[in-house]
C-alpha atoms as a PDB file:
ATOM      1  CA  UNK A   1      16.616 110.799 109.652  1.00  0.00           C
ATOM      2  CA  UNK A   2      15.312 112.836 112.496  1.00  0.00           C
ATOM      3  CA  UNK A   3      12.678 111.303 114.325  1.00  0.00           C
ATOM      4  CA  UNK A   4      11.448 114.272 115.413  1.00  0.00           C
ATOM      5  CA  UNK A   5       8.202 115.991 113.895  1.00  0.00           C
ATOM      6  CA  UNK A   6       6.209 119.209 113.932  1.00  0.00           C
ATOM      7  CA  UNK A   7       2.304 118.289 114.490  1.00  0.00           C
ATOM      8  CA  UNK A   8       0.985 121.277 112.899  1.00  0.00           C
ATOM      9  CA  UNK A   9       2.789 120.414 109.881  1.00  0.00           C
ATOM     10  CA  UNK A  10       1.512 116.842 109.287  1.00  0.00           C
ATOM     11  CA  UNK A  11      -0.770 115.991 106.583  1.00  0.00           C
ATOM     12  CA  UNK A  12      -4.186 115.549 107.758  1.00  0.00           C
ATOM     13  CA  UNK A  13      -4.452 112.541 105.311  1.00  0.00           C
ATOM     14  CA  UNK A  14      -1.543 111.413 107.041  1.00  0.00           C
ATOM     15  CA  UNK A  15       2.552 111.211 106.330  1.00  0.00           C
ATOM     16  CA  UNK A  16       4.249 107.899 105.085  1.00  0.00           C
ATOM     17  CA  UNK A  17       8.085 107.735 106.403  1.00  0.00           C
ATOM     18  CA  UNK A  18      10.160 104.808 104.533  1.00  0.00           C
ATOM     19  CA  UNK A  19      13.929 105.059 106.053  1.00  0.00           C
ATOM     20  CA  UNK A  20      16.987 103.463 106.071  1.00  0.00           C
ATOM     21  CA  UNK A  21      19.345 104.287 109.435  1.00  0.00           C
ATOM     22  CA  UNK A  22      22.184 104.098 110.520  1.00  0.00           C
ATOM     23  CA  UNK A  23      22.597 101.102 113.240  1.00  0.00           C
ATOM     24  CA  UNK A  24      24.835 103.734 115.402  1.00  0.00           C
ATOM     25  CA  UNK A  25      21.784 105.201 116.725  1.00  0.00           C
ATOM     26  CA  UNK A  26      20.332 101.801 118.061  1.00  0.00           C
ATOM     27  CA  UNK A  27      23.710  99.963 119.249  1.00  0.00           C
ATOM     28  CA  UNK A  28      23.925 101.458 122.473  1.00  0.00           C
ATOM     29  CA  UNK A  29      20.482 100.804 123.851  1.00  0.00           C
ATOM     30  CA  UNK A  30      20.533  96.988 122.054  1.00  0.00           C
ATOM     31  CA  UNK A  31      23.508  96.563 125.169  1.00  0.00           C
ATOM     32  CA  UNK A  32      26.683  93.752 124.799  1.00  0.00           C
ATOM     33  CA  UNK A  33      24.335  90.894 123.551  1.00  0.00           C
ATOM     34  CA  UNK A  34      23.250  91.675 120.634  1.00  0.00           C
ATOM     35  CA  UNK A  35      24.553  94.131 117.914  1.00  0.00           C
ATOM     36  CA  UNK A  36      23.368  95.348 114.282  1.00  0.00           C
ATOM     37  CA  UNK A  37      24.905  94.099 111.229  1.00  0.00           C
ATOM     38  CA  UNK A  38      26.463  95.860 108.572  1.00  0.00           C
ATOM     39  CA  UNK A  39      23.131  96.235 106.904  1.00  0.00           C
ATOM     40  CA  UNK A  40      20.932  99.458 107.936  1.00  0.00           C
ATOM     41  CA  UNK A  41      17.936  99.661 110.293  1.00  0.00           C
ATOM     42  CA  UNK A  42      14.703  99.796 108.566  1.00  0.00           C
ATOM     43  CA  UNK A  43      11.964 102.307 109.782  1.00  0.00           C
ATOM     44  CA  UNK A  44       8.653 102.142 107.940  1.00  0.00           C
ATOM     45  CA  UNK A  45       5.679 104.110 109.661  1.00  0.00           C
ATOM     46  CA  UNK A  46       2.796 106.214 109.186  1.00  0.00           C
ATOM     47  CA  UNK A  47       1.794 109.422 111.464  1.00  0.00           C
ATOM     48  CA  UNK A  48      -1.332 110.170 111.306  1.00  0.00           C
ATOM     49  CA  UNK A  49      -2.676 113.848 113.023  1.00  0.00           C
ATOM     50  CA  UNK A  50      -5.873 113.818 115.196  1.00  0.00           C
ATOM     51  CA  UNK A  51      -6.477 117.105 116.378  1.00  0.00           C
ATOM     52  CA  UNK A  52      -3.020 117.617 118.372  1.00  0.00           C
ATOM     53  CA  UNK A  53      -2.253 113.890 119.132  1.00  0.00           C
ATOM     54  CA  UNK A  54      -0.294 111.769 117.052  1.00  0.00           C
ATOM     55  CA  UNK A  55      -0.873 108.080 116.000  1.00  0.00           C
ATOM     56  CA  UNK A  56       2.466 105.854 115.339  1.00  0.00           C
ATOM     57  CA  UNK A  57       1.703 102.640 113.066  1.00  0.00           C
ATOM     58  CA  UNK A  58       4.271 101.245 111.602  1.00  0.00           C
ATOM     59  CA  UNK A  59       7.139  98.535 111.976  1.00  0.00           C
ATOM     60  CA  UNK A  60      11.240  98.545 112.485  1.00  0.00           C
ATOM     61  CA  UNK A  61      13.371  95.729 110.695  1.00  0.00           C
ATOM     62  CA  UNK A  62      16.714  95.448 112.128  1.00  0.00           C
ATOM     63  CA  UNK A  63      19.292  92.237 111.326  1.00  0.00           C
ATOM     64  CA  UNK A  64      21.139  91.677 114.472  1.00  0.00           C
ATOM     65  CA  UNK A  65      24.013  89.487 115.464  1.00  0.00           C
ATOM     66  CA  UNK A  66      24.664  87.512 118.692  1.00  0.00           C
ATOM     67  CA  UNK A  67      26.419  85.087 119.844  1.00  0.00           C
ATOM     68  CA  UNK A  68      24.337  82.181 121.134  1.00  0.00           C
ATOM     69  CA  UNK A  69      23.624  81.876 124.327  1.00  0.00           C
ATOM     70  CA  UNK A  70      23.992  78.001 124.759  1.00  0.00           C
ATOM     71  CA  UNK A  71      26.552  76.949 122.161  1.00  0.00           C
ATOM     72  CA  UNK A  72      28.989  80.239 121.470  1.00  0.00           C
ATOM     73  CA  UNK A  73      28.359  80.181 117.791  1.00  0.00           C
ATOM     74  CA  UNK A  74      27.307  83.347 115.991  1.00  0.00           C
ATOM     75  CA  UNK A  75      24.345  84.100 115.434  1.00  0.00           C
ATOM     76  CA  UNK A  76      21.939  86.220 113.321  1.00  0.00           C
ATOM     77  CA  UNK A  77      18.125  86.982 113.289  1.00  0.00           C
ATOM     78  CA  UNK A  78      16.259  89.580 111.597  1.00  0.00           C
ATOM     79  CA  UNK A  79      13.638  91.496 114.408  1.00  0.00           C
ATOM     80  CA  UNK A  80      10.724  93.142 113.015  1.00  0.00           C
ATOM     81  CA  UNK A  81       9.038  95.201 115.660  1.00  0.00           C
ATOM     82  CA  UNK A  82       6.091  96.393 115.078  1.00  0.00           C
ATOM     83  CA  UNK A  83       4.687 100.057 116.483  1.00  0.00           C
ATOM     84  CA  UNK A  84       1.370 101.080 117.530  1.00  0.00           C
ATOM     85  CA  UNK A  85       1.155 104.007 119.535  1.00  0.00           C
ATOM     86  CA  UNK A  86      -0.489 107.359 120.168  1.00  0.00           C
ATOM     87  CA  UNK A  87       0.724 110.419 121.502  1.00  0.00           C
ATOM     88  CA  UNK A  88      -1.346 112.393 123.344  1.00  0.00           C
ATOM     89  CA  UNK A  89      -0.433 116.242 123.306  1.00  0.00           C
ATOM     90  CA  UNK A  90      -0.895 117.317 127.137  1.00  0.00           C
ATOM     91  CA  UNK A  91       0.771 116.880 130.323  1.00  0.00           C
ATOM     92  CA  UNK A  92      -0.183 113.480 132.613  1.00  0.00           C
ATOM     93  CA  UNK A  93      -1.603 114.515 135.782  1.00  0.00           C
ATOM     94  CA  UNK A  94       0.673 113.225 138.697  1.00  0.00           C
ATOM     95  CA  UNK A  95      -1.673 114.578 141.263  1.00  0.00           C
ATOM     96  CA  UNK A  96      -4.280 112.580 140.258  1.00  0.00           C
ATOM     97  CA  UNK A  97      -1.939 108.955 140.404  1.00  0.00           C
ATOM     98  CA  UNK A  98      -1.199 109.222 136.901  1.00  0.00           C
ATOM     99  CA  UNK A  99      -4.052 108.897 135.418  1.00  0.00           C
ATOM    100  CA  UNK A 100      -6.198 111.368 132.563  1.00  0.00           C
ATOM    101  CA  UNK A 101      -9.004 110.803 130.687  1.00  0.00           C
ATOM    102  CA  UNK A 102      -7.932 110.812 126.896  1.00  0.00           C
ATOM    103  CA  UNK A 103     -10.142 111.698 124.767  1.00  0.00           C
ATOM    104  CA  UNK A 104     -10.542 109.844 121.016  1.00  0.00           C
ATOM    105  CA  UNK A 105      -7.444 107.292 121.879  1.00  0.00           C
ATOM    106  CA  UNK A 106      -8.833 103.557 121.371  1.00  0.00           C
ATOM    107  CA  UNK A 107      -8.197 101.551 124.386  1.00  0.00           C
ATOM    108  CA  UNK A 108      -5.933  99.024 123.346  1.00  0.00           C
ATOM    109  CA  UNK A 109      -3.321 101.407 122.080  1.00  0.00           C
ATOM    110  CA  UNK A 110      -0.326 102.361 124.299  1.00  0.00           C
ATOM    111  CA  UNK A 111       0.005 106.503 124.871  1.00  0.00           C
ATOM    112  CA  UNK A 112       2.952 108.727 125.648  1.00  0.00           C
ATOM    113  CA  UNK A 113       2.124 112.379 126.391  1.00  0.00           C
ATOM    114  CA  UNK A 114       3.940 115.110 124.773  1.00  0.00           C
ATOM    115  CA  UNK A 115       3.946 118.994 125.323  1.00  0.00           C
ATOM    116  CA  UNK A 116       5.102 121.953 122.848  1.00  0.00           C
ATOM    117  CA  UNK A 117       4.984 121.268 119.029  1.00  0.00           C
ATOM    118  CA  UNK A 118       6.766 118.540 118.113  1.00  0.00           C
ATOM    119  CA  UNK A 119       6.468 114.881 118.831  1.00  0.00           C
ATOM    120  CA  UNK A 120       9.757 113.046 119.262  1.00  0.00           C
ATOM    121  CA  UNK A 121       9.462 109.230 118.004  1.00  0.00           C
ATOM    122  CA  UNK A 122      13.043 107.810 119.212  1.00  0.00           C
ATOM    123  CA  UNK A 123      12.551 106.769 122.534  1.00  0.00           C
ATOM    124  CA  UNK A 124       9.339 105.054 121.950  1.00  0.00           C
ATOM    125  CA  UNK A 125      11.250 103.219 118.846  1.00  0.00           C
ATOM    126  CA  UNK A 126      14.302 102.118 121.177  1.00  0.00           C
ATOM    127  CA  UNK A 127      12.070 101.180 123.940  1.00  0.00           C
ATOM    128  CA  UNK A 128       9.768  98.714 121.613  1.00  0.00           C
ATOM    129  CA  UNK A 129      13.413  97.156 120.234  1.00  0.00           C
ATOM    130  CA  UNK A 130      14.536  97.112 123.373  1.00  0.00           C
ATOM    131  CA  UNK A 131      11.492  94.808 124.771  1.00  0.00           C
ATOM    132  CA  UNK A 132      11.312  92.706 121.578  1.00  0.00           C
ATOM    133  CA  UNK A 133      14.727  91.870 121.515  1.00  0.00           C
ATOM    134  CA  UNK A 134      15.806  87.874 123.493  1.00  0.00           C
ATOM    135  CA  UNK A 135      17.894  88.746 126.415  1.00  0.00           C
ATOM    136  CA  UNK A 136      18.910  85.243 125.527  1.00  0.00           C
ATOM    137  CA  UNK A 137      19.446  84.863 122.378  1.00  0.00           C
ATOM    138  CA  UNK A 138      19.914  81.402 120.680  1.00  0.00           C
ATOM    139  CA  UNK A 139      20.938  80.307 116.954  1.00  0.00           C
ATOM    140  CA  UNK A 140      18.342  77.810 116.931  1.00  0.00           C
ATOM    141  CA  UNK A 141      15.151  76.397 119.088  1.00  0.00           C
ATOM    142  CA  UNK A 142      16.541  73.208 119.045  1.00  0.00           C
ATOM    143  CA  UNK A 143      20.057  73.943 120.160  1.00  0.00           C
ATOM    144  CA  UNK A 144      22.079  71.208 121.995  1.00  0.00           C
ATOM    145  CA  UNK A 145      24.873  73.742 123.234  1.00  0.00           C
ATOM    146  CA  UNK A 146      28.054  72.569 124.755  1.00  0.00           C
ATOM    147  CA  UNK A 147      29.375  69.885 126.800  1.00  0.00           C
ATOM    148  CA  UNK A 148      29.675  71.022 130.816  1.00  0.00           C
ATOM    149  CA  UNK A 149      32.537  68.898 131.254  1.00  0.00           C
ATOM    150  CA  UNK A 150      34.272  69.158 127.727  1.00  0.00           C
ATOM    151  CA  UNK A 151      33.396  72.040 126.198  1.00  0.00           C
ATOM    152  CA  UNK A 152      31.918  69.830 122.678  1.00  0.00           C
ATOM    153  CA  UNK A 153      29.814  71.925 120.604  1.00  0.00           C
ATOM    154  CA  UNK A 154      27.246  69.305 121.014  1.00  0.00           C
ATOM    155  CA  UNK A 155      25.336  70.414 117.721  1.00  0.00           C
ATOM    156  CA  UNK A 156      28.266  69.658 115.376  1.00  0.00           C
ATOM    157  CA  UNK A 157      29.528  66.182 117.423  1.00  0.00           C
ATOM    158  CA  UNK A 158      28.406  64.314 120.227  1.00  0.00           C
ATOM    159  CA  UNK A 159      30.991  64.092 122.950  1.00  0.00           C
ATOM    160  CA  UNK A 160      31.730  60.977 124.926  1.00  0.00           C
ATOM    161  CA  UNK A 161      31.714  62.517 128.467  1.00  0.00           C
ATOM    162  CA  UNK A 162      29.753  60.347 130.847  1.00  0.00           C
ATOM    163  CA  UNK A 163      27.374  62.632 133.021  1.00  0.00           C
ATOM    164  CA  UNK A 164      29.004  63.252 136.499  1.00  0.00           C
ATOM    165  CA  UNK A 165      27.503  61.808 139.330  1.00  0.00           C
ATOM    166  CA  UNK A 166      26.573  64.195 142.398  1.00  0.00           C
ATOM    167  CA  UNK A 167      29.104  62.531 145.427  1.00  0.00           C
ATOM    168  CA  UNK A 168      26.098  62.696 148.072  1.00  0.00           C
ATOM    169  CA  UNK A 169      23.855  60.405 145.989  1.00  0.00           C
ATOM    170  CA  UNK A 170      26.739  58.123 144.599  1.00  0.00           C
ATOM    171  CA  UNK A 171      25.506  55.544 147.121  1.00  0.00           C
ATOM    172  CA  UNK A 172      21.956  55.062 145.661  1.00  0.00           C
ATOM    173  CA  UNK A 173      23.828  53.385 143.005  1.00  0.00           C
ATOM    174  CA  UNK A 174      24.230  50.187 144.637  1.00  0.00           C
ATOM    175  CA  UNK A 175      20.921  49.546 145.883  1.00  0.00           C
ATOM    176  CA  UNK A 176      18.985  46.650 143.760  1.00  0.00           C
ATOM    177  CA  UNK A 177      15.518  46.813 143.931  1.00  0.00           C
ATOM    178  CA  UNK A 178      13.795  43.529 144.566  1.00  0.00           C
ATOM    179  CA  UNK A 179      10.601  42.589 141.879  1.00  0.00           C
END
């Protein structure tokens, strides 16, 4: 699917875009940690055409696979990401510190500006997976992970390692304290 789109040639009512991708596309910027599985990237939006911006509503639903951070296990978790933004056809005025009044945008929407007459959607997708995605990821919330000095998956058995003691405190274990 290209995620590319001519403005002039939207609907004014508005055009629906129901996908399924590739993962290919999305692997590299997802990095080592996570990856896609087998099944394909869902993209569901809506672009809607106000004058010559652009307004992005819509979600991505992508089922990724990691391995977990604490215990080593695989992993899997299904992201849905939503998008809301607006691009603004123009050019952002560096002179004046990056700012530009934008006209008919609502306030709580984020903008990217775009010049000539199409409106490319991909980077804004891989940069909202990107951010929504754990740079940690875990199998679980309640995750035990592993053993420092064994190496027991500590979800499936409890080991029987006694915690090490730090050699410069070792001392404070003799002291009594009197009632």
């Amino acid at each position: 699917m290209p995620l590319c789109f001519v403005v002039d040639t939207l609907p004014a009512a508005g055009l629906e875009v129901s996908e399924l991708l590739e993962s290919a596309w999305i692997e590299e910027a997802l990095g080592p940690v996570l990856s896609v599985s087998t099944s394909p990237v869902t993209v569901s939006i809506e672009l809607v055409r106000s004058d010559r911006n652009v307004r992005l509503d819509g979600a991505v639903e992508i089922q990724t696979r990691f391995r977990c951070s604490r215990c080593a296990e695989e992993g899997k978790e299904r992201l849905t990401v939503p998008l809301n933004w607006t691009f603004v056809h123009g050019v952002e005025d560096e002179r004046e510190g990056g700012t530009m009044e934008v006209q008919g945008v609502e306030e709580d929407r984020s903008i990217s500006f775009f010049s000539g007459p199409t409106v490319d959607l991909e980077p804004v997708i891989l940069e909202h997976i990107v951010f929504a995605a754990p740079g940690v990821p875990i199998c679980r919330t309640d995750c035990k992970g592993l053993c420092a000095q064994c190496g027991q998956n500590l979800n499936v058995e409890q080991c029987s390692c006694e915690e090490p003691i730090d050699p410069r405190w070792e001392k404070l274990r003799d002291i009594r304290l009197r009632n």
